[in-house]
C-alpha atoms as a PDB file:
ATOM      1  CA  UNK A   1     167.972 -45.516  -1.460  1.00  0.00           C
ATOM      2  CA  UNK A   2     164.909 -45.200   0.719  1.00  0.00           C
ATOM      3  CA  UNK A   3     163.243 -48.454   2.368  1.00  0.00           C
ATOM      4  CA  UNK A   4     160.345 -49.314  -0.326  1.00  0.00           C
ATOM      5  CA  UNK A   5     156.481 -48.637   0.879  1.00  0.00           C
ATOM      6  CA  UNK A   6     154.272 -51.466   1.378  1.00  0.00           C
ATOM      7  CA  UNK A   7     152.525 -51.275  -2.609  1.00  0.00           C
ATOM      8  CA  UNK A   8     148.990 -51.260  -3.093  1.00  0.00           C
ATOM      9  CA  UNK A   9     148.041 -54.175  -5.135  1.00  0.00           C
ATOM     10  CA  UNK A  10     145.622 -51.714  -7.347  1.00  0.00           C
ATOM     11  CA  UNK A  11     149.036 -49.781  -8.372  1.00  0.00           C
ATOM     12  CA  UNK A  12     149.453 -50.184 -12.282  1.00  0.00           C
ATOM     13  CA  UNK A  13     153.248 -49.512 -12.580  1.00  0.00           C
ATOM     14  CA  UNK A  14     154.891 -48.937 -15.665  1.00  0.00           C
ATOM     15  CA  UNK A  15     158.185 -47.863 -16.933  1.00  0.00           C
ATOM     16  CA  UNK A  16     159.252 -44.019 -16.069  1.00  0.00           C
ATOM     17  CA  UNK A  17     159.763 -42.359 -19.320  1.00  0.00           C
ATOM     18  CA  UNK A  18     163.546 -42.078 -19.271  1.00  0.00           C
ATOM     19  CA  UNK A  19     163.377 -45.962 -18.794  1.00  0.00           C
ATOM     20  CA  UNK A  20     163.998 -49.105 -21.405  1.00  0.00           C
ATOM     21  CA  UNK A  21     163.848 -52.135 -21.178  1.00  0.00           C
ATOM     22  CA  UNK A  22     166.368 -54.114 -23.604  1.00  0.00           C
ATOM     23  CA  UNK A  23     167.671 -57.598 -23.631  1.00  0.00           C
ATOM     24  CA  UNK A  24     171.261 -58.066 -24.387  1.00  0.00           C
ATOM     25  CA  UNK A  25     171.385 -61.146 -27.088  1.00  0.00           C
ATOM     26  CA  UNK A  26     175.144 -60.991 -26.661  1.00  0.00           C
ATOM     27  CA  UNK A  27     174.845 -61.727 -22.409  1.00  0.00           C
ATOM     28  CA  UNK A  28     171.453 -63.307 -23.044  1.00  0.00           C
ATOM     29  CA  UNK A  29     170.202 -60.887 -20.359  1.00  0.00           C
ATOM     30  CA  UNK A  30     167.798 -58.315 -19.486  1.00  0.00           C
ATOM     31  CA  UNK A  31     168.971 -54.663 -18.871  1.00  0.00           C
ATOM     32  CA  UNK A  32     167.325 -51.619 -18.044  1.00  0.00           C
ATOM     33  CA  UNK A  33     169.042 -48.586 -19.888  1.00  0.00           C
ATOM     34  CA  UNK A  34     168.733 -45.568 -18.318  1.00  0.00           C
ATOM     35  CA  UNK A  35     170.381 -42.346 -18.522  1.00  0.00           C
ATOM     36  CA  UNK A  36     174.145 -42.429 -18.303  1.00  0.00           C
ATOM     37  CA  UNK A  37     173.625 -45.617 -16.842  1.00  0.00           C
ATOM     38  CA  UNK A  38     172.888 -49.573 -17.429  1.00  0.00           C
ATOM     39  CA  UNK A  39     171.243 -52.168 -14.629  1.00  0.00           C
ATOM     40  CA  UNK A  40     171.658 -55.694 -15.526  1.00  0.00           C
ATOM     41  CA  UNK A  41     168.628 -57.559 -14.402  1.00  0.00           C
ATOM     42  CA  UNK A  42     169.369 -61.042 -12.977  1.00  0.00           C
ATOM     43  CA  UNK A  43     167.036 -64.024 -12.355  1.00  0.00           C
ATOM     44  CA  UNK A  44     163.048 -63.550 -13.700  1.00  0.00           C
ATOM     45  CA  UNK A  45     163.619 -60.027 -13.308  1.00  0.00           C
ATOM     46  CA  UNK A  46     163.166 -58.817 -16.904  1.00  0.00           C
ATOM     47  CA  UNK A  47     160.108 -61.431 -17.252  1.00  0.00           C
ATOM     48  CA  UNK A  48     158.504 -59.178 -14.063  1.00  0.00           C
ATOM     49  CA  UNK A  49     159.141 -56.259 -15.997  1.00  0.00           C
ATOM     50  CA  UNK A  50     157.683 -57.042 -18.972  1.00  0.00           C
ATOM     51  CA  UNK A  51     154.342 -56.784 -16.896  1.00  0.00           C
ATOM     52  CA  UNK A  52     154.656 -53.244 -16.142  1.00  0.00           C
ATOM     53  CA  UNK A  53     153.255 -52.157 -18.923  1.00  0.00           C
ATOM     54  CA  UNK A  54     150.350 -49.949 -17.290  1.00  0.00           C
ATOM     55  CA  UNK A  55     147.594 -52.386 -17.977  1.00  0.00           C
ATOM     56  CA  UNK A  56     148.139 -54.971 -15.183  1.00  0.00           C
ATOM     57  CA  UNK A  57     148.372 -53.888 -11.389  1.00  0.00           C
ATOM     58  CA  UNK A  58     150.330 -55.631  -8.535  1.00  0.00           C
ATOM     59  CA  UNK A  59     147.625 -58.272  -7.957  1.00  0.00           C
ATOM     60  CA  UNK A  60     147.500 -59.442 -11.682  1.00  0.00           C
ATOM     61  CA  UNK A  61     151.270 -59.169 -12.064  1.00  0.00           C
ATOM     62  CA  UNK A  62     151.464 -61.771  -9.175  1.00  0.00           C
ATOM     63  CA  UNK A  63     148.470 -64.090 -10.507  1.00  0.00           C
ATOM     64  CA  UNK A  64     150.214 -64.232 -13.689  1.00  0.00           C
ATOM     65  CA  UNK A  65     153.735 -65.048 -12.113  1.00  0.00           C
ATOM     66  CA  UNK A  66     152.245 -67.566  -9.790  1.00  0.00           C
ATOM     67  CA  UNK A  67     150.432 -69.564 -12.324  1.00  0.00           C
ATOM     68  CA  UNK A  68     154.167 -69.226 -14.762  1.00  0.00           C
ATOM     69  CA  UNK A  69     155.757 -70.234 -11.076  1.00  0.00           C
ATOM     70  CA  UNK A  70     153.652 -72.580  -9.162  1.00  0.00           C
ATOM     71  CA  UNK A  71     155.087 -72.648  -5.493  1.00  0.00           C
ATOM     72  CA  UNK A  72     157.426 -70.088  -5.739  1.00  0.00           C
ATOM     73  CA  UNK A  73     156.805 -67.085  -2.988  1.00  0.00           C
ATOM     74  CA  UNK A  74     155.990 -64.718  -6.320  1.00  0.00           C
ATOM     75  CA  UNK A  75     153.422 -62.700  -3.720  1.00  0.00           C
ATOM     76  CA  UNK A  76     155.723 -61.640  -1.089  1.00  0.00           C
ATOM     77  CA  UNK A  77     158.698 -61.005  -2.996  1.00  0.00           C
ATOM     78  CA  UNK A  78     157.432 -59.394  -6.484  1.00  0.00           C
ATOM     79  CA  UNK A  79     155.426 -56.840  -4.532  1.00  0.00           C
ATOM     80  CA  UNK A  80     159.005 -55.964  -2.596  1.00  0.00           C
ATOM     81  CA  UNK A  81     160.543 -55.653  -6.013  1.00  0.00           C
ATOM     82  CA  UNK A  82     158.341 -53.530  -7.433  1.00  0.00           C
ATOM     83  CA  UNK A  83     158.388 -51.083  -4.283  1.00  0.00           C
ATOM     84  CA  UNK A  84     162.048 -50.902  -4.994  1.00  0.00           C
ATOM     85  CA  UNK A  85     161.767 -50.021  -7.886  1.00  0.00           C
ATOM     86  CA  UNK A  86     159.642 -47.490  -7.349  1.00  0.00           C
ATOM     87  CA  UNK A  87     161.921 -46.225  -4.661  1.00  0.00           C
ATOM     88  CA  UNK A  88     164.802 -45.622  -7.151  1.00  0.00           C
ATOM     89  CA  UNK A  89     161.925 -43.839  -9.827  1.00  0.00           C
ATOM     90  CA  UNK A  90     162.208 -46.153 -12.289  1.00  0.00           C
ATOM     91  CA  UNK A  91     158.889 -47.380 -11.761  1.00  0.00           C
ATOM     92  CA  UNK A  92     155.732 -45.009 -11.652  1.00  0.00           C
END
């Protein structure tokens, strides 16, 4: 995997096409489904996700998770997520 880029808080990421989000009732967890293989999300991950839709960019992402997460470090470490994400192409 390459290092992920420094995001631009104006990026509006969303799901790649060949990319689902599920949640697994049975492990009460979040999963990505992809093909010919499954991530299992841990932590907030999923609830990060679910913000990708397209609409939102980095910066709202982050206001929304801060104000959800008061005093957690939401703005350095969602934006790293994301980049990762976007590094593996499951994120455009």
């Amino acid at each position: 995997m390459t290092a992920p880029r420094e995001v631009d808080s104006a990026w509006r990421p969303v799901l790649s096409r060949s990319v689902v989000l599920r949640h697994d009732r049975v492990r009460d967890t979040d999963l990505l489904v992809l093909p010919e293989r499954v991530v299992v999300l841990r932590g907030s991950a999923g609830s990060v996700l679910r913000l990708c839709d397209g609409a939102n960019d980095v910066g709202a992402i982050v206001d929304t998770l801060a104000a959800q997460h008061p005093g957690s470090p939401v703005a350095d470490e969602v934006p790293v997520f994301l980049g990762r994400l976007r590094a593996e192409g499951w994120l455009t």
